[in-house]
Protein backbone atom coordinates (compact mmCIF):
# COMPACT_ATOMS: atom_id res chain seq x y z
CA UNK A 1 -2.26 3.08 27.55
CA UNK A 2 -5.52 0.96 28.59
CA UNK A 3 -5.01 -2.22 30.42
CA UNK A 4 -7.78 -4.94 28.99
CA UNK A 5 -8.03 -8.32 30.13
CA UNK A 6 -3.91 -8.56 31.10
CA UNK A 7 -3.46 -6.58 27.79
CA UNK A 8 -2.02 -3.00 27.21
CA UNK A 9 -3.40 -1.45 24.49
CA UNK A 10 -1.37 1.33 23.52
CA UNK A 11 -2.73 4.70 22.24
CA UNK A 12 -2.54 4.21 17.88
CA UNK A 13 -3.02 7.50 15.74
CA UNK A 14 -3.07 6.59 12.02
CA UNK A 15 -1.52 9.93 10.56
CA UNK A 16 -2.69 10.37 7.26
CA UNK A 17 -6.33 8.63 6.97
CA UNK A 18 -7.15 8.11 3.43
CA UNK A 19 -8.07 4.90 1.48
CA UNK A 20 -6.03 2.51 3.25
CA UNK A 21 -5.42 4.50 6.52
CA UNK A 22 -9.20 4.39 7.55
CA UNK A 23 -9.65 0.94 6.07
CA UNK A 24 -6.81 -0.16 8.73
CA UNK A 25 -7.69 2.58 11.48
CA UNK A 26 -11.55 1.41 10.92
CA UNK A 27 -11.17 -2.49 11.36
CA UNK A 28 -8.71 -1.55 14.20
CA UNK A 29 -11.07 0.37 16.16
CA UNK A 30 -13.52 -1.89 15.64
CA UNK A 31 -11.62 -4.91 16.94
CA UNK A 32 -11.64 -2.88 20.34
CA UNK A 33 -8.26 -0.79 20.25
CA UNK A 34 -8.37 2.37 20.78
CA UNK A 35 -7.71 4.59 17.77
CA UNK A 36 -7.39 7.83 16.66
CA UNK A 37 -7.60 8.80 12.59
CA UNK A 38 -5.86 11.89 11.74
CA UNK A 39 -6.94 12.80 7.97
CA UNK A 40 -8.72 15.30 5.76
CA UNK A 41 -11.52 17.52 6.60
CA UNK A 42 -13.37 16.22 3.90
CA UNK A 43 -12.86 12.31 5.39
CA UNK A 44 -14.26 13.72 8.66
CA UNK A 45 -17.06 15.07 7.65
CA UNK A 46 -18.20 12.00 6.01
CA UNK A 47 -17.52 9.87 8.80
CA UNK A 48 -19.26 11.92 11.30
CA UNK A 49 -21.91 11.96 8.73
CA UNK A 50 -22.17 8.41 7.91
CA UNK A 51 -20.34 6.48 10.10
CA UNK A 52 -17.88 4.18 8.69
CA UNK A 53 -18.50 0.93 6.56
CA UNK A 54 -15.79 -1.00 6.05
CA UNK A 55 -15.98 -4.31 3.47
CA UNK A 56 -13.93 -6.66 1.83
CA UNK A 57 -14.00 -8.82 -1.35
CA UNK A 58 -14.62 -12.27 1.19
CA UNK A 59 -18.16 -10.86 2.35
CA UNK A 60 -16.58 -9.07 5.25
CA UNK A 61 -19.35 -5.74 6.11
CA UNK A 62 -18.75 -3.77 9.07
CA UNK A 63 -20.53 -0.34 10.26
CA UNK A 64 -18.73 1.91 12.70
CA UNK A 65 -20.70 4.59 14.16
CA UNK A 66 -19.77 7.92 13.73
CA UNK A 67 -19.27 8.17 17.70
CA UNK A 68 -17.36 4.59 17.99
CA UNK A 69 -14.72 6.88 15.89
CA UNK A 70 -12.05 9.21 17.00
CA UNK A 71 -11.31 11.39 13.71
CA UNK A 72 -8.82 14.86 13.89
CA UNK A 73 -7.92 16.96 11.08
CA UNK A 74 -5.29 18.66 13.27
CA UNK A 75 -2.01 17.12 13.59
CA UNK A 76 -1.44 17.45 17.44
CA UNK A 77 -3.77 14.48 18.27
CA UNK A 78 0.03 12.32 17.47
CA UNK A 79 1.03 13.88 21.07
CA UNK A 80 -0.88 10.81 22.92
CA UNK A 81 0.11 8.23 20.20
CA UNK A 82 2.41 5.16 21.60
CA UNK A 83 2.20 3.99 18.03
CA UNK A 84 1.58 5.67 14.89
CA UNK A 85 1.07 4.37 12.08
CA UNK A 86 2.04 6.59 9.08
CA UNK A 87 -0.40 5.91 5.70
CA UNK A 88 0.31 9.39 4.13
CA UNK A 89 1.13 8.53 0.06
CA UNK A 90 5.39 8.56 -0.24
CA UNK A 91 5.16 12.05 -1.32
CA UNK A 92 4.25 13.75 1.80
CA UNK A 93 6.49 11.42 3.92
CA UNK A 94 8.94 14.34 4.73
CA UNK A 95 5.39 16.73 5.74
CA UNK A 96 4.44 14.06 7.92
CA UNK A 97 7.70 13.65 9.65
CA UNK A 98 7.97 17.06 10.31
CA UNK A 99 4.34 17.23 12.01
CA UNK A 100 5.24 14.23 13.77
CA UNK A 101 8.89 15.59 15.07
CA UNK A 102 6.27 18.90 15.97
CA UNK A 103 4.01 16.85 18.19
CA UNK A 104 4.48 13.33 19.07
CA UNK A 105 6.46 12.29 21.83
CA UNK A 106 9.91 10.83 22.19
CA UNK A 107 10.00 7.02 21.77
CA UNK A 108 6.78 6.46 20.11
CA UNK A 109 6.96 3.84 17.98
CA UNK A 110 6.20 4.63 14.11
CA UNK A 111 5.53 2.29 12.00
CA UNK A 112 5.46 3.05 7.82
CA UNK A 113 2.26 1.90 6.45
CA UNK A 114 3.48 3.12 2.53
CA UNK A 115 4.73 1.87 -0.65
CA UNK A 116 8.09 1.39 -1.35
CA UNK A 117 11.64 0.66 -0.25
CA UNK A 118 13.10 4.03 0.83
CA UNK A 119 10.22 5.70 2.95
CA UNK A 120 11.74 3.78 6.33
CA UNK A 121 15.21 5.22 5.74
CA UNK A 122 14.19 8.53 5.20
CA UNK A 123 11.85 8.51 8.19
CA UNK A 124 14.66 7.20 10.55
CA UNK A 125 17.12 10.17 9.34
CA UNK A 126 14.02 12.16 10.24
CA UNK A 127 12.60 11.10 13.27
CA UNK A 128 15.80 10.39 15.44
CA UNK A 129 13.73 10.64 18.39
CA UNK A 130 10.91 8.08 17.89
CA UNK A 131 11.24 4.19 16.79
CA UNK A 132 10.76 3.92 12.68
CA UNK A 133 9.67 -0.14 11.74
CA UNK A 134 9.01 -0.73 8.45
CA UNK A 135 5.58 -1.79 7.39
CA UNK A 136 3.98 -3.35 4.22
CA UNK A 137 0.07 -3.24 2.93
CA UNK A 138 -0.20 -5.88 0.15
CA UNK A 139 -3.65 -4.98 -0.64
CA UNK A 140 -5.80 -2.27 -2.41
CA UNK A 141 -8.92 -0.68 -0.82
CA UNK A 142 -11.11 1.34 -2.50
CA UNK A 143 -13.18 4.40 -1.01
CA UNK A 144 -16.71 3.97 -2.57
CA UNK A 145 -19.79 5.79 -1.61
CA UNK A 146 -19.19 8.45 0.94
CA UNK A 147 -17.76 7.05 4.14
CA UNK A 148 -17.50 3.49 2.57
CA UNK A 149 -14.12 2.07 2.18
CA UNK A 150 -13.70 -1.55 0.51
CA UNK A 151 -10.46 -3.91 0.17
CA UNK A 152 -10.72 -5.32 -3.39
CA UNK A 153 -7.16 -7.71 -2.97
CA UNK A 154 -6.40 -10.08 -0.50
CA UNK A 155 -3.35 -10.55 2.08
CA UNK A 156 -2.25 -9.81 5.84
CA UNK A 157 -0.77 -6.68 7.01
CA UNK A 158 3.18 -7.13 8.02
CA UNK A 159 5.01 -5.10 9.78
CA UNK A 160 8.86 -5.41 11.83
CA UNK A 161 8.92 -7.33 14.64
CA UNK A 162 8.82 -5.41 18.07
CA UNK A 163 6.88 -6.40 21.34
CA UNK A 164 4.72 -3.01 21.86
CA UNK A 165 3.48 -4.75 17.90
CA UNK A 166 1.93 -7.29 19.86
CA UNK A 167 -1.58 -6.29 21.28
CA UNK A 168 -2.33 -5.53 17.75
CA UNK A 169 -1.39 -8.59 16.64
CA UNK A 170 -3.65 -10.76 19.40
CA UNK A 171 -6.24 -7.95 18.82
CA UNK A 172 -6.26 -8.25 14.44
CA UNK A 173 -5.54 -11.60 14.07
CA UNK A 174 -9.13 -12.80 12.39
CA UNK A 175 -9.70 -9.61 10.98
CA UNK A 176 -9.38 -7.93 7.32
CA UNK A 177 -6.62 -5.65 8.52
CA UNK A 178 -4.81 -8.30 10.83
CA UNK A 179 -1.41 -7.90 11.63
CA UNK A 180 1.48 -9.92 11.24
CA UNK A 181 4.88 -9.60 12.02
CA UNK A 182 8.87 -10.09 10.40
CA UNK A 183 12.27 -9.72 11.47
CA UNK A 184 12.69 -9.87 7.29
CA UNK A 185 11.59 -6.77 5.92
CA UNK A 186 13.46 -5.99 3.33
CA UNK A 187 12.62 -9.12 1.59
CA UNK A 188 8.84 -8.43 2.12
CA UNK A 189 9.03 -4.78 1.21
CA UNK A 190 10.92 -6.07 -2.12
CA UNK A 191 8.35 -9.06 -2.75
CA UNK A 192 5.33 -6.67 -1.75
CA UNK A 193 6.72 -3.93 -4.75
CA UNK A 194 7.40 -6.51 -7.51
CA UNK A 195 3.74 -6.92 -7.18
CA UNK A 196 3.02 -3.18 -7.10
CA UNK A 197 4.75 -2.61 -10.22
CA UNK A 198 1.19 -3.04 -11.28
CA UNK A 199 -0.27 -0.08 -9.91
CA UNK A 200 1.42 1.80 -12.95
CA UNK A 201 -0.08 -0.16 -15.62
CA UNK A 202 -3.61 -0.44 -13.58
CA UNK A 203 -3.60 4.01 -13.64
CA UNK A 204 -2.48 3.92 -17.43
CA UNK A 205 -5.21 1.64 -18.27
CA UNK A 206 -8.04 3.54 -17.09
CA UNK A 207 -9.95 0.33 -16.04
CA UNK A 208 -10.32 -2.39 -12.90
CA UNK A 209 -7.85 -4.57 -11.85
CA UNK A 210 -10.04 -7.02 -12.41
CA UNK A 211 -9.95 -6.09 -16.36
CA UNK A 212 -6.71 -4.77 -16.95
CA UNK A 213 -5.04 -8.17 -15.23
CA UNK A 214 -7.33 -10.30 -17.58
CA UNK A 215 -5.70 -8.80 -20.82
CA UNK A 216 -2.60 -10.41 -21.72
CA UNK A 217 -0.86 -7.72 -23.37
CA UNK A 218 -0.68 -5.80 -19.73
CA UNK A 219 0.48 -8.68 -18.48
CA UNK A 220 3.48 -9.20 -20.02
CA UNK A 221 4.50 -5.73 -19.63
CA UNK A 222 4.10 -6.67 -16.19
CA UNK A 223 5.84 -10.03 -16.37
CA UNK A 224 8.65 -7.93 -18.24
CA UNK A 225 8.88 -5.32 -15.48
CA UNK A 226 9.19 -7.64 -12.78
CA UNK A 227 11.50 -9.81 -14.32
CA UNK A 228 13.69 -7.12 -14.84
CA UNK A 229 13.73 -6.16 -11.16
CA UNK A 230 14.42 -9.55 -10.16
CA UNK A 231 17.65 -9.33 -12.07
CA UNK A 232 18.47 -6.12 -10.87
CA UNK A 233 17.70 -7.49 -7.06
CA UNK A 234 20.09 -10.83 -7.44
CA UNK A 235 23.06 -8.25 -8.50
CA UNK A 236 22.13 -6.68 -5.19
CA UNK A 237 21.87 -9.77 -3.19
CA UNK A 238 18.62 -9.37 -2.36
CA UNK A 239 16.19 -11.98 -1.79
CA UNK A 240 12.39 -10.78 -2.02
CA UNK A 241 10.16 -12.63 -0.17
CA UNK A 242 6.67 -14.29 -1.31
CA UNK A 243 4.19 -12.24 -1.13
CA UNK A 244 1.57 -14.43 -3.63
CA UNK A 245 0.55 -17.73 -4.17
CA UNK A 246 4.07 -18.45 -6.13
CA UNK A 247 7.37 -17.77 -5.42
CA UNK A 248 9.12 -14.54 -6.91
CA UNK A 249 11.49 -16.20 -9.43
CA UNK A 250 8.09 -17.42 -10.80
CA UNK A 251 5.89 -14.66 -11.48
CA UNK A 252 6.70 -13.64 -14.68
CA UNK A 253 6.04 -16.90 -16.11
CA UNK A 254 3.04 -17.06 -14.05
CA UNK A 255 1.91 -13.24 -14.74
CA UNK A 256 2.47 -13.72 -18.61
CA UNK A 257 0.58 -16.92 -18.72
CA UNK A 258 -1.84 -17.31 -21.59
CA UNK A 259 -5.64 -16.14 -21.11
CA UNK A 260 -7.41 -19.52 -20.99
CA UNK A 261 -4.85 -20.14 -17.59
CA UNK A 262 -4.56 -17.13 -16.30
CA UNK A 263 -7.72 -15.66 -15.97
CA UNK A 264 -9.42 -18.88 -15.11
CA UNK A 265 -6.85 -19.74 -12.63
CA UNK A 266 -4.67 -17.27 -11.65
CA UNK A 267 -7.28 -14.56 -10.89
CA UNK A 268 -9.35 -17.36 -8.41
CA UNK A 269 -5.69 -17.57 -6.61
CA UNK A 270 -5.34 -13.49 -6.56
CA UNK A 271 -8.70 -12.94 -4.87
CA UNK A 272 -9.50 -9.89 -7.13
CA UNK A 273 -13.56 -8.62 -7.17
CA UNK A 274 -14.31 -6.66 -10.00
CA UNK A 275 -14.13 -2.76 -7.93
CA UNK A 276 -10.45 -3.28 -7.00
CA UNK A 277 -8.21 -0.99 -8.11
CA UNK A 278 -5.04 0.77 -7.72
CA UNK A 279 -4.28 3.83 -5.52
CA UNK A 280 -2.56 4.91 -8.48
CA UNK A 281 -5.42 5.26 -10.10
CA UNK A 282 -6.93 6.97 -7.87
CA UNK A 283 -4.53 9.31 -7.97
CA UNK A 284 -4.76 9.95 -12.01
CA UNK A 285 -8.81 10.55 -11.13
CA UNK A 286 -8.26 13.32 -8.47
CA UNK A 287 -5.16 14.42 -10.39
CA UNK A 288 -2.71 14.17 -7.41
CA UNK A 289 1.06 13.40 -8.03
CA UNK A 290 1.49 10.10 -8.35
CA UNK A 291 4.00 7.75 -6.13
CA UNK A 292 5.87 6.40 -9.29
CA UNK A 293 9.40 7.13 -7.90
CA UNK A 294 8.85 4.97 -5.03
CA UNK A 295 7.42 1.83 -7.16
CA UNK A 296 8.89 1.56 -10.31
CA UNK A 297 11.32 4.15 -9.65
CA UNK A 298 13.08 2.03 -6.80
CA UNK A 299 13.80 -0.36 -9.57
CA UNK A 300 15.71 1.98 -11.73
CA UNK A 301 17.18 3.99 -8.69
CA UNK A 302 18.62 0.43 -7.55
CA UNK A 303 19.74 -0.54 -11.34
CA UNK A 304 21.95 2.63 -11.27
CA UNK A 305 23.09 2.28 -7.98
CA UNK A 306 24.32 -1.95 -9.58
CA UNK A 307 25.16 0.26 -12.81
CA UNK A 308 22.79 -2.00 -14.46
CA UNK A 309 19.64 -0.41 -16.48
CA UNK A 310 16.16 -1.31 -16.02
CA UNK A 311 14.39 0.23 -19.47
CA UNK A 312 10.67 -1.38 -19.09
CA UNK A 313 10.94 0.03 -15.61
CA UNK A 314 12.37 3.39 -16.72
CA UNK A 315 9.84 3.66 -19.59
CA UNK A 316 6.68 3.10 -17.44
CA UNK A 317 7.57 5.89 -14.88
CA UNK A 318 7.96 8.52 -18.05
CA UNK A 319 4.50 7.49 -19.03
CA UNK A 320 3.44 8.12 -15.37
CA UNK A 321 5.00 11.33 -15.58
CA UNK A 322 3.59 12.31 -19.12
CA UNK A 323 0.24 11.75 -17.89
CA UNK A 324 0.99 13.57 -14.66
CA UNK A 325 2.28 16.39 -16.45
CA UNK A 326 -1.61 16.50 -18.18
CA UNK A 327 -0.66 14.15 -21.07
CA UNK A 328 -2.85 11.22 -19.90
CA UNK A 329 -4.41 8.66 -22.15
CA UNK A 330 -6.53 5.54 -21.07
CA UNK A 331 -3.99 2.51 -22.83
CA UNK A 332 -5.02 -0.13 -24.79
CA UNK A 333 -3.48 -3.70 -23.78
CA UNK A 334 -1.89 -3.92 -27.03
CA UNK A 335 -1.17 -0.70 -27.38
CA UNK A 336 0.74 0.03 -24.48
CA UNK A 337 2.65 -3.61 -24.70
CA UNK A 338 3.92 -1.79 -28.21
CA UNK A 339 4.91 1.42 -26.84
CA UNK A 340 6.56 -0.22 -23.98
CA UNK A 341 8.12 -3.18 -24.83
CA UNK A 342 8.31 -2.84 -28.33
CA UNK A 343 6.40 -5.46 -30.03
């Protein structure tokens, strides 16, 4: 650990530096802790080739030096992490544990940078050794040009409450990537997914956010999905938290909302520029497998587990997994609202 100015900085590694992982690692470093990126060989060779710029949709523009950055492609740089903060997609979460039960030390503090509900739980069954906190990203960032990473949404970083959290806290707080933290985070994990049940319908439409959320007809699939995991959430007794402008129990209406509203007022409030889009569909474009179990998925997985059913839900991850089994179409608005919902 460094000791700066009556602060200790603790040692960070973020273990698995892609889109989000260098966006956060990037505008870390640059806010004067001391990070380490863990990634790709491919990300590492464009950051010691370019550097790093890191931008956001506010007018935020950054450049990081290739030798301001510490970048590994080998795992054993977690065995000087204090904290670690995991950004690998859901599907490798059980690869990354492993490496980090391989190399990390006992009692470093790990905290879940991913999507979805059951990533923590399976990483504290995992890691019995180390200190698992749940974490939540509620925006999108988007790797451009080589070396160039950009966060098209808005919103704060959150992650559970515990005092080695702090430095990055003090260190984030006016920052694109700042940090805050909860002692809630179910409810935020819950309330950050309802709005992720978008990333499905953003990959199946084979366009922007900024387009896709300005046609209707995606919309209400979307107001249709997430008002079917509200239900499925009040049978559980859970409470998501807010994680937009409105409150949960009002986002359908407010999703589904005609054209002439929505798109001249709700996408002002939802801070969306036009090169947003979801990791999802990034994920159709390099034709990786796709994190649909742990975003739709958790709402049917929950719906059984209430012996309720969740059929919008249910319906979008078979399309996710048609497309990932090579069947993959770009969807119409209107023609995916008909498939899915029926009218």
């Amino acid at each position: 650990m460094l000791i700066c100015e009556g602060i200790t900085l603790s040692k960070i590694v973020i273990h698995g530096a892609g889109s989000i992982g260098c966006f956060v690692g990037g505008v870390w470093a640059s806010a004067g802790l001391d990070v380490t990126l863990v990634g790709r060989t491919y990300v590492g060779d464009a950051i010691a080739d370019k550097g790093m710029r890191l931008t956001d949709y506010s007018g935020f523009d950054e450049c990081v030096s290739a030798g301001d950055i510490n970048f590994s492609t080998n795992p054993e740089a977690l065995a000087d992490a204090d904290i670690i903060g995991l950004a690998v997609k859901s599907t490798g979460t059980e690869a990354a544990a492993s490496e980090i039960n391989q190399h990390a030390k006992a009692g470093a503090i790990v905290v879940s940078l991913q999507n979805g509900i059951s990533n923590v739980e399976t990483l504290r069954k995992l890691l019995p050794v180390q200190t698992v906190l749940a974490g939540m990203v509620p925006f999108n960032v988007a790797g451009l040009e080589r070396g160039h990473w950009h966060k098209g949404t808005q919103g704060n970083l959150v992650a559970e409450s515990h005092p080695a959290l702090a430095p990055i806290v003090q260190a984030t707080s006016s920052g694109p990537a700042a940090l805050t933290l909860s002692d809630n985070m179910t409810a935020v994990a819950w309330g950050k997914l309802l709005v992720n049940l978008n990333n499905a319908l953003n990959a199946l439409s084979g366009v922007t956010l900024l387009e896709e959320l300005s046609d209707r007809n995606f919309r209400r699939i979307l107001a249709a999905c997430i008002r079917e995991a509200l239900a499925v959430l009040a049978a559980a007794g859970i409470e998501p938290a807010k994680a937009t402008a409105f409150p949960p129990k009002w986002l359908p209406a407010f999703i589904g909302a005609p054209d002439f509203f929505f798109n001249t007022i709700g996408l002002k409030l939802q801070k969306i520029d036009d090169r947003a889009r979801s990791s999802m569909a990034d994920d159709f474009a390099a034709g990786r497998a796709t994190e649909i179990n742990f975003l739709n998925g958790e709402v049917v997985r929950l719906a059984k587990a209430m012996e309720m059913e969740a059929p919008v839900n249910q319906a979008i991850v078979a399309l996710v997994k048609e497309a990932e089994g090579g069947n993959k179409q770009a969807w119409s608005g209107e023609g995916l609202r008909q498939k899915v919902l029926g009218y």
